[in-house]
C-alpha atoms as a PDB file:
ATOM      1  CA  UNK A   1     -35.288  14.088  38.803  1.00  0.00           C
ATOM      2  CA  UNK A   2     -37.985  12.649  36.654  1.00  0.00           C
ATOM      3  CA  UNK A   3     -39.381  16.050  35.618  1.00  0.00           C
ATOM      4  CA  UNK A   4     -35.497  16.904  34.667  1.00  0.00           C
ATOM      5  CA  UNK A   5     -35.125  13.830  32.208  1.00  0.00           C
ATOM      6  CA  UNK A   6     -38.506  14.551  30.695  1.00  0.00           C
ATOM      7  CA  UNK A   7     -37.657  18.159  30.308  1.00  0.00           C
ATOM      8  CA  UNK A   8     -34.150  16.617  28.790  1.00  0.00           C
ATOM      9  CA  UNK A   9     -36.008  14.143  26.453  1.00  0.00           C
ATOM     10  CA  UNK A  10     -38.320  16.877  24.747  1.00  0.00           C
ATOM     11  CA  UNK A  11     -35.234  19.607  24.600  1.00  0.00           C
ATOM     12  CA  UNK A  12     -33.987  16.560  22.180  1.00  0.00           C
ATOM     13  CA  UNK A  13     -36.786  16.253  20.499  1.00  0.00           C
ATOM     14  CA  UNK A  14     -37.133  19.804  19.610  1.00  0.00           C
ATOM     15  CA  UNK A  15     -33.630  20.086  18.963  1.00  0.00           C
ATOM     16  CA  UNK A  16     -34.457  17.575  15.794  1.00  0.00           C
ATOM     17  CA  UNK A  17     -38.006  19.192  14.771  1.00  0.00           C
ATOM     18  CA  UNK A  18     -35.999  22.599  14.647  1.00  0.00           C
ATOM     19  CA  UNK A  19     -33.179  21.327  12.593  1.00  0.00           C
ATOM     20  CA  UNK A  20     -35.939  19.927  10.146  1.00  0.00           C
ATOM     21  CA  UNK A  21     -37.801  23.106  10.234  1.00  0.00           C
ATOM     22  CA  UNK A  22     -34.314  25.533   9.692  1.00  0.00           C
ATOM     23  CA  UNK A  23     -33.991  23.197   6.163  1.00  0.00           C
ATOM     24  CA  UNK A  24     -37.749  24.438   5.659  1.00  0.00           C
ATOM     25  CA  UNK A  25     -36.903  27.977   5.779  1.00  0.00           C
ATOM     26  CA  UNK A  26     -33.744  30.236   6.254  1.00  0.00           C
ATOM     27  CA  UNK A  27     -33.889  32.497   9.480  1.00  0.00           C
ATOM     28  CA  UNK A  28     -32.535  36.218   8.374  1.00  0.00           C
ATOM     29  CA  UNK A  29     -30.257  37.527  10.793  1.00  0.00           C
ATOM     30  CA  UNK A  30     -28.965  34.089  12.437  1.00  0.00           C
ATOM     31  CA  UNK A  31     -25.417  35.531  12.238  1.00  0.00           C
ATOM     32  CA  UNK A  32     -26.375  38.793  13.650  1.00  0.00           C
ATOM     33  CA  UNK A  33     -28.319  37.150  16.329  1.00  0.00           C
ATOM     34  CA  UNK A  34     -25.265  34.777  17.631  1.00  0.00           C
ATOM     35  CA  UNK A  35     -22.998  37.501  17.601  1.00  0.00           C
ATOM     36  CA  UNK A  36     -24.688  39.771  20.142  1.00  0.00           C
ATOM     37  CA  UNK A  37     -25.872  36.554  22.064  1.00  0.00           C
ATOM     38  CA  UNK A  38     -22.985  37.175  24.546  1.00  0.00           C
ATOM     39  CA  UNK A  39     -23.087  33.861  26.573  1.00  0.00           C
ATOM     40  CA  UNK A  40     -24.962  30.653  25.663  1.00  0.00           C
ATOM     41  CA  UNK A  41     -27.210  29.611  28.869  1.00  0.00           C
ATOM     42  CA  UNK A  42     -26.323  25.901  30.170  1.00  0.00           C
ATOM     43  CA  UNK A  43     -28.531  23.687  32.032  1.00  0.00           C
ATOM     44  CA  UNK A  44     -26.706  23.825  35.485  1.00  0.00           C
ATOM     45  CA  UNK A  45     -27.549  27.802  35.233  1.00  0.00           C
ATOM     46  CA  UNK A  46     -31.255  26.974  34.525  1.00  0.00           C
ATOM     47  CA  UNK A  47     -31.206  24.433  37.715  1.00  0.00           C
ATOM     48  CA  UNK A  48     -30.252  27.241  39.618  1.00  0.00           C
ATOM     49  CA  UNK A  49     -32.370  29.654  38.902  1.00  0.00           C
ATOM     50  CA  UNK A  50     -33.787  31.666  41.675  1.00  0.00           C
ATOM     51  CA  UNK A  51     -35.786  35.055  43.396  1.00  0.00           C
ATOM     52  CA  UNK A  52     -32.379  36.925  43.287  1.00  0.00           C
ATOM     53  CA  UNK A  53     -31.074  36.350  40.145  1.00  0.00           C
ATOM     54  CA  UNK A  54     -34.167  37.249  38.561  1.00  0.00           C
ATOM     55  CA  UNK A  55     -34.199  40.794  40.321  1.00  0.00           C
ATOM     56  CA  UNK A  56     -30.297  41.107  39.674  1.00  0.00           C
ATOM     57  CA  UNK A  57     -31.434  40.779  35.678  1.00  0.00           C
ATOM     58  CA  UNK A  58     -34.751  43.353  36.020  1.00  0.00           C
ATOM     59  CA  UNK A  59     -31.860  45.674  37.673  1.00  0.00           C
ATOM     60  CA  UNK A  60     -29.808  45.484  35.303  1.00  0.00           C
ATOM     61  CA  UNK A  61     -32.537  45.456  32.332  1.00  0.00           C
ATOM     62  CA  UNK A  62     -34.347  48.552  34.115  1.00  0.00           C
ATOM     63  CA  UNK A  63     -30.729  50.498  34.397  1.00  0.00           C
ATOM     64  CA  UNK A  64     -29.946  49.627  30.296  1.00  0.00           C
ATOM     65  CA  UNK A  65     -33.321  50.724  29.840  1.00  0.00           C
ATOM     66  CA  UNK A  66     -33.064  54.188  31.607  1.00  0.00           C
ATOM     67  CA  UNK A  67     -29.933  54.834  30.772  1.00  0.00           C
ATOM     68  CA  UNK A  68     -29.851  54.694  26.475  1.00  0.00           C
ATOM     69  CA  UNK A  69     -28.256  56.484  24.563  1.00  0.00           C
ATOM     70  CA  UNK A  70     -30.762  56.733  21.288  1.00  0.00           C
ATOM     71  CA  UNK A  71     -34.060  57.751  22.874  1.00  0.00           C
ATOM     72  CA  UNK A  72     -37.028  56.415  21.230  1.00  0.00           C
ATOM     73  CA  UNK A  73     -38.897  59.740  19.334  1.00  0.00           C
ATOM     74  CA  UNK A  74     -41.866  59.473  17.010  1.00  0.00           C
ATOM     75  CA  UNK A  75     -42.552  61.987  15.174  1.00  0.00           C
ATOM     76  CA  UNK A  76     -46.226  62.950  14.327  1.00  0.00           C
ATOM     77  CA  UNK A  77     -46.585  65.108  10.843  1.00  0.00           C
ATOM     78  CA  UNK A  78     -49.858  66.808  10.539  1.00  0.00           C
ATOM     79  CA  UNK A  79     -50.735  66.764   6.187  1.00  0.00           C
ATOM     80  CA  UNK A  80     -51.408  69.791   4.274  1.00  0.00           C
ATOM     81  CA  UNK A  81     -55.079  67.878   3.690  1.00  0.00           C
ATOM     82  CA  UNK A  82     -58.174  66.489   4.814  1.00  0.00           C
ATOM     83  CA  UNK A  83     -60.866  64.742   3.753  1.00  0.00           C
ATOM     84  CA  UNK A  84     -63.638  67.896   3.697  1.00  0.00           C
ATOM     85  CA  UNK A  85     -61.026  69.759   1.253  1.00  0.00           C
ATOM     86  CA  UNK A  86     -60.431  67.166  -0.753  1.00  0.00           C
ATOM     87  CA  UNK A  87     -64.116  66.023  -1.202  1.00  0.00           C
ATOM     88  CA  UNK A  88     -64.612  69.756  -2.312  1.00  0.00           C
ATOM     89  CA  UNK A  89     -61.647  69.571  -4.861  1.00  0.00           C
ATOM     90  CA  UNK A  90     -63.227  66.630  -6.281  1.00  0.00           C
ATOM     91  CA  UNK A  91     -66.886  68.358  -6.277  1.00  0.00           C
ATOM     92  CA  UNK A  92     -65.567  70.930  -7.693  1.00  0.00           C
ATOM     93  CA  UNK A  93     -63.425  69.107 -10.994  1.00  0.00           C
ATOM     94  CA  UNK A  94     -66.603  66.692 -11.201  1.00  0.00           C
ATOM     95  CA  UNK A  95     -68.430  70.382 -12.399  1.00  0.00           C
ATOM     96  CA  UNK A  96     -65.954  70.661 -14.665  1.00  0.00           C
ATOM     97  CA  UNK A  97     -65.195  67.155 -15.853  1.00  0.00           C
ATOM     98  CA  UNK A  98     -68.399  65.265 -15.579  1.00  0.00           C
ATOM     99  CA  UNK A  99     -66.635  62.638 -15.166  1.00  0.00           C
ATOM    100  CA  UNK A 100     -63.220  61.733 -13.337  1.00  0.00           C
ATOM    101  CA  UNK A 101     -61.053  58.402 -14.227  1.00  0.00           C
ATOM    102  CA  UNK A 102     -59.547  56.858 -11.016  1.00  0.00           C
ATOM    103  CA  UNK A 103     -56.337  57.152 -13.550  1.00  0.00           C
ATOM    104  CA  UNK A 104     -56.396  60.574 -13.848  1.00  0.00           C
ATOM    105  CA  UNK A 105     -57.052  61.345 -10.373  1.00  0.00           C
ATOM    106  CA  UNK A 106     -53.729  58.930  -9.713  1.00  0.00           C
ATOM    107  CA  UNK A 107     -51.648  61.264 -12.372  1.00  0.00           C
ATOM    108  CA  UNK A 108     -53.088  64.230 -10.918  1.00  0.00           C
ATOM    109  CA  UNK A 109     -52.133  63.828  -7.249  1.00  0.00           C
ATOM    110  CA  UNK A 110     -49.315  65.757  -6.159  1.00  0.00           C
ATOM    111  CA  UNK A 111     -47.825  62.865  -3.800  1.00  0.00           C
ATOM    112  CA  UNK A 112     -48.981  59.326  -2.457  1.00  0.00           C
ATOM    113  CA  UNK A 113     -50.877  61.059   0.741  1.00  0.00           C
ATOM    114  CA  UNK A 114     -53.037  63.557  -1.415  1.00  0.00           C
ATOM    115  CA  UNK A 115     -53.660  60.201  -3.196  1.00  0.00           C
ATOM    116  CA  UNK A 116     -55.129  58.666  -0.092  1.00  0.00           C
ATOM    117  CA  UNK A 117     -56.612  61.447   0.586  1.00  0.00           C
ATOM    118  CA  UNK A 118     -58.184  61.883  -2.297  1.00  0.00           C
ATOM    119  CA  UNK A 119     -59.423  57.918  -2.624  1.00  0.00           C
ATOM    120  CA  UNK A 120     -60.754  58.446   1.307  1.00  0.00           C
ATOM    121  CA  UNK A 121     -63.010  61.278   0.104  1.00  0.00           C
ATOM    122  CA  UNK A 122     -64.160  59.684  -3.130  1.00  0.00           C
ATOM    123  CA  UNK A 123     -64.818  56.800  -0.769  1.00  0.00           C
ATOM    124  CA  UNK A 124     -67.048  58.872   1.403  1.00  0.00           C
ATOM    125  CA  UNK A 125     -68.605  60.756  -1.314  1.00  0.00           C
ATOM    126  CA  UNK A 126     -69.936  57.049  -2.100  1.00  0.00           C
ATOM    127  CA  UNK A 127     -71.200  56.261   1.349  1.00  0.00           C
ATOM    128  CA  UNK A 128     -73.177  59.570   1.512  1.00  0.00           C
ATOM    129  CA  UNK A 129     -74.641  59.025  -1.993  1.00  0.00           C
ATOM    130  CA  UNK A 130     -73.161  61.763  -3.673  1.00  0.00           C
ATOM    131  CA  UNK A 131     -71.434  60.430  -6.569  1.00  0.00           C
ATOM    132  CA  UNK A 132     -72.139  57.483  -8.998  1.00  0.00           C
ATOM    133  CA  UNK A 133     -69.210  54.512 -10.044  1.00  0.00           C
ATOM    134  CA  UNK A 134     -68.991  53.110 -12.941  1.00  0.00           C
ATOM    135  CA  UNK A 135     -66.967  49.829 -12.595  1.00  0.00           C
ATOM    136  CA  UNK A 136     -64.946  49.105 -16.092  1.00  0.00           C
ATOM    137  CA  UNK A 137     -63.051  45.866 -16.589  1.00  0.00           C
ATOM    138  CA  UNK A 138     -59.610  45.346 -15.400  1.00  0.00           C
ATOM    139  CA  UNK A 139     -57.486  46.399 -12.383  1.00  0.00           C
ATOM    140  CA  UNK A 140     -58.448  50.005 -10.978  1.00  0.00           C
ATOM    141  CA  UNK A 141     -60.355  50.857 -13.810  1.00  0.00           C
ATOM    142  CA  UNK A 142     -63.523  52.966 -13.065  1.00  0.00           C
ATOM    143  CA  UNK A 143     -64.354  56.625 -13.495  1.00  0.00           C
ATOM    144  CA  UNK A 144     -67.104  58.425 -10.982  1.00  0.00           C
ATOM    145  CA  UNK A 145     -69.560  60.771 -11.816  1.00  0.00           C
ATOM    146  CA  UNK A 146     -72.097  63.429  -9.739  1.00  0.00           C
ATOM    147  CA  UNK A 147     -75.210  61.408  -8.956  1.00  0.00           C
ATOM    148  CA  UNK A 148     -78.371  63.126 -10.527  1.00  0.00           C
ATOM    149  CA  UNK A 149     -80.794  63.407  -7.240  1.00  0.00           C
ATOM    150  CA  UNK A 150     -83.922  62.740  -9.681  1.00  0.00           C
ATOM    151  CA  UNK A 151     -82.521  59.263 -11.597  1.00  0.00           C
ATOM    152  CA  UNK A 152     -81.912  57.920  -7.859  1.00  0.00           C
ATOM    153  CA  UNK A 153     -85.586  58.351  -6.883  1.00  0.00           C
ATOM    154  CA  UNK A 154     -86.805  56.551 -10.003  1.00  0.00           C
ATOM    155  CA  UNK A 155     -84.171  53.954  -9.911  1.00  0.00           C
ATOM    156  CA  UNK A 156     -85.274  53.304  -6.159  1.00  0.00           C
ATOM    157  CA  UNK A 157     -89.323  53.506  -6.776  1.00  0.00           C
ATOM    158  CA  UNK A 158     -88.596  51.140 -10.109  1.00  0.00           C
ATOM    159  CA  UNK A 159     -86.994  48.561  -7.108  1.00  0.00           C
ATOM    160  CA  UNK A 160     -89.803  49.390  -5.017  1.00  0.00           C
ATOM    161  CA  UNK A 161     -92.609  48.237  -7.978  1.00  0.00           C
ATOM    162  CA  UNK A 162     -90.709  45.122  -8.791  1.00  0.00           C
ATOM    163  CA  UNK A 163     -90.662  44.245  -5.502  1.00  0.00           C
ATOM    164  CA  UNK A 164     -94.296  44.917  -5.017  1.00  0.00           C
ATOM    165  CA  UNK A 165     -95.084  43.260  -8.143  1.00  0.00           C
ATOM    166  CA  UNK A 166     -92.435  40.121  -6.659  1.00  0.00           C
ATOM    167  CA  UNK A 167     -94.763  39.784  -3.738  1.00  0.00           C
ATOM    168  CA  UNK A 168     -98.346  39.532  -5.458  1.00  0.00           C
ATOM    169  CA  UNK A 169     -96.980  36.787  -7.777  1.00  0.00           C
ATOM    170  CA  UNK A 170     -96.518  34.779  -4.177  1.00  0.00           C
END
């Protein structure tokens, strides 16, 4: 009986802190949500509760469940691309261009896919060390560029003598 007056007492109180909360911020679909709530659940069910009515409710979830009309499908679509062809695509216009603006590789892509596509093998292409970024300012703004194999070593053995140098000044 105690428990039941506690539980009782904090139903209250949560009936006020939700209230406060619903002036916080609208809930979407409140109508939609009360009309297919068929029955409201009072507390004499809830005091009642037991093994069978549990099971009756798993019956009668499990028969709704294997018995629906709209079968859940998914539907897996295999692209027209991957990353090795696109990588090659981008090789091979980097001959040609030099250069490639991220814009023009946007304008150039037939749909929003060969656009990922196409941004997950310039990506890549970066991690493997093939290509060079230039970073410009403003919001996707940078072009990319073949990375000469010879300017890399320097660049790296210039690192290497300054830390070397770095080190004998300690």
């Amino acid at each position: 009986m105690i428990l039941y007056k506690q539980f009782k007492d904090v139903c209250e109180e949560l009936k006020v802190l939700e209230e406060k909360r619903e002036k916080l911020h609208s809930r979407g679909n409140i109508a939609y949500d009360l009309k297919h709530t068929k029955r409201q659940v009072t507390e004499e069910e809830l005091s009642s509760f037991d093994l069978y009515k549990l099971m009756m409710v798993y019956e009668k979830l499990m028969y709704n469940f294997t018995h629906r009309v709209n079968p859940v499908t998914h539907t897996v679509v295999k692209f027209p691309y991957t990353i090795e062809q696109q990588k090659e695509a981008i090789s091979t216009l980097l001959e040609l261009n030099k250069k490639l603006d991220f814009q023009m590789i946007l304008k150039n892509s037939e749909n929003r896919v060969q656009f990922v596509f196409n941004f997950l093998a310039i990506l890549e292409m970066l991690q493997q060390k093939l290509l060079e970024i230039e970073v410009g300012m403003g919001f996707n703004n940078f072009t990319i560029a073949n990375r000469d194999p010879n300017h890399q070593e320097t660049v790296e053995e210039e690192m290497l003598e300054d830390k070397e140098e770095e080190i004998m000044e300690k």
